[in-house]
C-alpha atoms as a PDB file:
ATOM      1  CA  UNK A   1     -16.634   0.927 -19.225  1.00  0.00           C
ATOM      2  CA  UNK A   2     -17.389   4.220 -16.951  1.00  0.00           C
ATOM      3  CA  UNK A   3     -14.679   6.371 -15.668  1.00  0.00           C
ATOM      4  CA  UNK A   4     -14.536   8.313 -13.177  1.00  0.00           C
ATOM      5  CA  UNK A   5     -12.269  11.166 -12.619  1.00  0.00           C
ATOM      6  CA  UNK A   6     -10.447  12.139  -9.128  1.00  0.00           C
ATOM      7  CA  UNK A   7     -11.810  10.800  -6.371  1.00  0.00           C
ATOM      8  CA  UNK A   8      -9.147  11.131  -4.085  1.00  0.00           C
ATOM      9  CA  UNK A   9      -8.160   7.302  -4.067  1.00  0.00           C
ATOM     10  CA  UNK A  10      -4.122   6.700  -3.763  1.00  0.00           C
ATOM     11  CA  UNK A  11      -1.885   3.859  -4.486  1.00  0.00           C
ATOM     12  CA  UNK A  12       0.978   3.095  -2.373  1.00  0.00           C
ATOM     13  CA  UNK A  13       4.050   1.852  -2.580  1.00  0.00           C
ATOM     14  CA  UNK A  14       5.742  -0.113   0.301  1.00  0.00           C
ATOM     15  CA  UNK A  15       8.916  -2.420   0.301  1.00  0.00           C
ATOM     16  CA  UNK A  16       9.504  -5.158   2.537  1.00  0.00           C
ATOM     17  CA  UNK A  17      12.420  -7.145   3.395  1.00  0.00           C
ATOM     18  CA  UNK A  18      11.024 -10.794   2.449  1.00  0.00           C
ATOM     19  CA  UNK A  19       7.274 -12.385   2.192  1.00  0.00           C
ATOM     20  CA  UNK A  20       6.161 -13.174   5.678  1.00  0.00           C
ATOM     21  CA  UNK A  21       7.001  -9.396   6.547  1.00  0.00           C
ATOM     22  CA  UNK A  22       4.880  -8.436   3.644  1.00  0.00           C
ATOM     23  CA  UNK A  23       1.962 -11.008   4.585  1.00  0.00           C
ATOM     24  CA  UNK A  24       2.085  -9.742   8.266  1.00  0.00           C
ATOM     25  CA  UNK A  25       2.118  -6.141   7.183  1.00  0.00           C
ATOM     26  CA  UNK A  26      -1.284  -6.895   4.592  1.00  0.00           C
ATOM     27  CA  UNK A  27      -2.802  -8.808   7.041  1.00  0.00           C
ATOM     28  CA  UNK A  28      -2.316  -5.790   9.347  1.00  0.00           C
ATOM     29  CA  UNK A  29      -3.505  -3.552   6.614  1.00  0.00           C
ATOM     30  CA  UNK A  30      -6.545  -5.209   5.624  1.00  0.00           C
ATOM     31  CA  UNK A  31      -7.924  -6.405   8.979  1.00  0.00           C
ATOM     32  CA  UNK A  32      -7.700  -2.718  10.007  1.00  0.00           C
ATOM     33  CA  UNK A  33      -9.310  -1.642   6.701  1.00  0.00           C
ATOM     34  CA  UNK A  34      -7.013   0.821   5.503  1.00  0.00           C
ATOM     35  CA  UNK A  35      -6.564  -0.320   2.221  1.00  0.00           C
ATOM     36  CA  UNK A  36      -8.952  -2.427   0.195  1.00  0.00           C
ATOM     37  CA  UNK A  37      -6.290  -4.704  -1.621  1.00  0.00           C
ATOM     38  CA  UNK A  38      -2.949  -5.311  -1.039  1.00  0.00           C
ATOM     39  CA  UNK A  39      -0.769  -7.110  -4.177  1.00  0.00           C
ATOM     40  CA  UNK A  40       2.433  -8.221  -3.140  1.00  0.00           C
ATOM     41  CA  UNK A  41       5.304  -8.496  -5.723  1.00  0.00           C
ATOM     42  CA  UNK A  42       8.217 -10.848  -4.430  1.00  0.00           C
ATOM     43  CA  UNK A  43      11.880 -11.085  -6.150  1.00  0.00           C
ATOM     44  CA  UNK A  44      12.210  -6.861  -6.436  1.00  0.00           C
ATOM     45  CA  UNK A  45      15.811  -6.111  -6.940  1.00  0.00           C
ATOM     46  CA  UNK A  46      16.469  -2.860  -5.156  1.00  0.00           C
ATOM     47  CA  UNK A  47      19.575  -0.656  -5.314  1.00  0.00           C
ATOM     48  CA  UNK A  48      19.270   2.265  -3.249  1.00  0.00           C
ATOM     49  CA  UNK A  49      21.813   4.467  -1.456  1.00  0.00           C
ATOM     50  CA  UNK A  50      21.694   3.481   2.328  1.00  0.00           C
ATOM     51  CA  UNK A  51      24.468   5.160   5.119  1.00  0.00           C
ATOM     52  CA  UNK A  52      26.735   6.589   2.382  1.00  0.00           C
ATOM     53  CA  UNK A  53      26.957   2.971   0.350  1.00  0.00           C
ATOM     54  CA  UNK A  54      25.230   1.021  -2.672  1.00  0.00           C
ATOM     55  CA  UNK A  55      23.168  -1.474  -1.389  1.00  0.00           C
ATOM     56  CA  UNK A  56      21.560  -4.069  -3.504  1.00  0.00           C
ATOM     57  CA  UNK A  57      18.506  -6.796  -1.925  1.00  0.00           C
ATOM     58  CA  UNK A  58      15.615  -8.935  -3.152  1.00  0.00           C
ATOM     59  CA  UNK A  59      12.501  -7.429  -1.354  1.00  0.00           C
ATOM     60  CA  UNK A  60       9.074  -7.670  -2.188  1.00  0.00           C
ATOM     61  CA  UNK A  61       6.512  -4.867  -3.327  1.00  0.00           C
ATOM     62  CA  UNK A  62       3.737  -3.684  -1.776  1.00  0.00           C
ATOM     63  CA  UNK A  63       1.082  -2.393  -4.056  1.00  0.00           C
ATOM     64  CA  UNK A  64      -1.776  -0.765  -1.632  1.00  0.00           C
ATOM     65  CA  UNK A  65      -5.006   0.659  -2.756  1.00  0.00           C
ATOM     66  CA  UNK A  66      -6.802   2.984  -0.319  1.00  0.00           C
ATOM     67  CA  UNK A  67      -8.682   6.018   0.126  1.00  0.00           C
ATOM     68  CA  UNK A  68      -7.858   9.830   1.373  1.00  0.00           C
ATOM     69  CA  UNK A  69      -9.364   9.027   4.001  1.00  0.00           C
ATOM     70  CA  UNK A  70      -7.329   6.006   5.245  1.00  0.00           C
ATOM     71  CA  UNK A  71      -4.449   7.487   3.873  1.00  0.00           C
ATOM     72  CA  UNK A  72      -2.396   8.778   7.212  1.00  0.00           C
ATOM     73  CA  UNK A  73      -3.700   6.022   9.011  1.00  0.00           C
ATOM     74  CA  UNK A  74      -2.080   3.674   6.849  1.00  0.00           C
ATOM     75  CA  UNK A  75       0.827   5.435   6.668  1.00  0.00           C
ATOM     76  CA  UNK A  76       1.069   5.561  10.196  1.00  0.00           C
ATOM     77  CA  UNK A  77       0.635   2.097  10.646  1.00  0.00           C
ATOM     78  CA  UNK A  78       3.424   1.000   8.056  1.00  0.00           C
ATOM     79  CA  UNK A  79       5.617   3.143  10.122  1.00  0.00           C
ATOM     80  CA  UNK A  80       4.831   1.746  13.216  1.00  0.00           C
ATOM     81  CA  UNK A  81       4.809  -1.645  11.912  1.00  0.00           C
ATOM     82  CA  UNK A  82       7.653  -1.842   9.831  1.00  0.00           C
ATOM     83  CA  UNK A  83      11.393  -3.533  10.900  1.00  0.00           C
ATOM     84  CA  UNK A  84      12.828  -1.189   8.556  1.00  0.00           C
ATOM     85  CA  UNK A  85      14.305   1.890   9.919  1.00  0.00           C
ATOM     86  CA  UNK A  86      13.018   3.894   7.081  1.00  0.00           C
ATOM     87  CA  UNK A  87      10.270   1.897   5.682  1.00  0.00           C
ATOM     88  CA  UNK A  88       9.067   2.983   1.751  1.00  0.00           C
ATOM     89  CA  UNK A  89       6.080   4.843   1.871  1.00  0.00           C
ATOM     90  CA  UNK A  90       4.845   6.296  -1.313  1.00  0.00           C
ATOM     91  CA  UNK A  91       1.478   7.795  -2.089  1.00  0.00           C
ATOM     92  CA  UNK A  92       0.309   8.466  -5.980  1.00  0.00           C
ATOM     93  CA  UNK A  93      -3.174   9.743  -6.627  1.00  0.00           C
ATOM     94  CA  UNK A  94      -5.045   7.866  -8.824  1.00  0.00           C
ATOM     95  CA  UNK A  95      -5.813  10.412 -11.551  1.00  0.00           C
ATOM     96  CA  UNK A  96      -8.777   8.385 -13.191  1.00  0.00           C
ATOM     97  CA  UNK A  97     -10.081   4.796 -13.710  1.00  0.00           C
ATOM     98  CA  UNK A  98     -13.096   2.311 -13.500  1.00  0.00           C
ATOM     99  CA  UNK A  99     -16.272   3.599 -11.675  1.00  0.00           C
ATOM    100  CA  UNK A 100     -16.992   0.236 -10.294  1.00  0.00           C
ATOM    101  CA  UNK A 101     -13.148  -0.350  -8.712  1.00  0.00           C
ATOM    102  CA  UNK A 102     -12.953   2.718  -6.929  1.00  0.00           C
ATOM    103  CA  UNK A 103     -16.526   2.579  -5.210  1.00  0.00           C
ATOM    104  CA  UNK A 104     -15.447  -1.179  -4.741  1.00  0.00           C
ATOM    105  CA  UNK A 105     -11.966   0.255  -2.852  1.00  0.00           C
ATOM    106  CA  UNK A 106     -13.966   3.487  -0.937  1.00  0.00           C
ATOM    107  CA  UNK A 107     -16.722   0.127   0.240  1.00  0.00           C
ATOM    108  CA  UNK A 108     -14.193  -1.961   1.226  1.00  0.00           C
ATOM    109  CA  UNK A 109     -11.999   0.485   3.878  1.00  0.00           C
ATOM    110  CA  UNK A 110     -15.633   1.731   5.485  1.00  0.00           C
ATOM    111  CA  UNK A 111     -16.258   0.772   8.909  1.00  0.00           C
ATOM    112  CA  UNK A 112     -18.892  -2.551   8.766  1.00  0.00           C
ATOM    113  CA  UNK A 113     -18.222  -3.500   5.314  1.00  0.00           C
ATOM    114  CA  UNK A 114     -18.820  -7.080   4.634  1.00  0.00           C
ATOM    115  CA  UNK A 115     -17.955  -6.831   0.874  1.00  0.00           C
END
């Protein structure tokens, strides 16, 4: 297996509050093509601080692959999107990985794809 080194491609990290918020948001996401997959992880426990207190709730995880491209778009979009007041947005840089997946994630988010 081939690869490839920095090519500026990101996965994010967004939260959201139960499954049809997450399936609305991907939908979003993907019809828009700012992100070429979108996994969603249900039954997250998160404990966070929120307005001074502990707070503890199932949500369900976003895992977004995109481009550097795409990358303030989608973020822009999550936060225009979102019913959260202060929606998880988190970017990491995907430092290396499989040739193949990355060209398959920069093809997907171009304008006219029809992989």
């Amino acid at each position: 297996m081939k690869f490839e080194a920095l090519r500026m491609h990101h996965i994010i990290f967004v939260t959201a509050p139960e499954i049809g918020v997450a399936r609305k948001l991907a939908s979003g996401v993907l019809e828009n093509r700012l992100a070429a997959c979108v996994n969603l992880v249900p039954g997250v426990e998160s404990h966070y601080w929120w307005e001074g207190k502990v707070c503890q709730e199932s949500e369900v995880l976003m895992v977004l692959k995109t481009t550097q491209e795409k990358l303030a778009a989608l973020e822009a979009f999550v936060l225009a999107e979102h019913p959260y007041d202060t929606p998880e947005f988190v970017a990491l840089k995907i430092e290396a990985g499989s040739a193949r997946y990355l060209d398959w994630i920069s093809n997907s988010v171009s304008a006219g794809s029809n992989l």
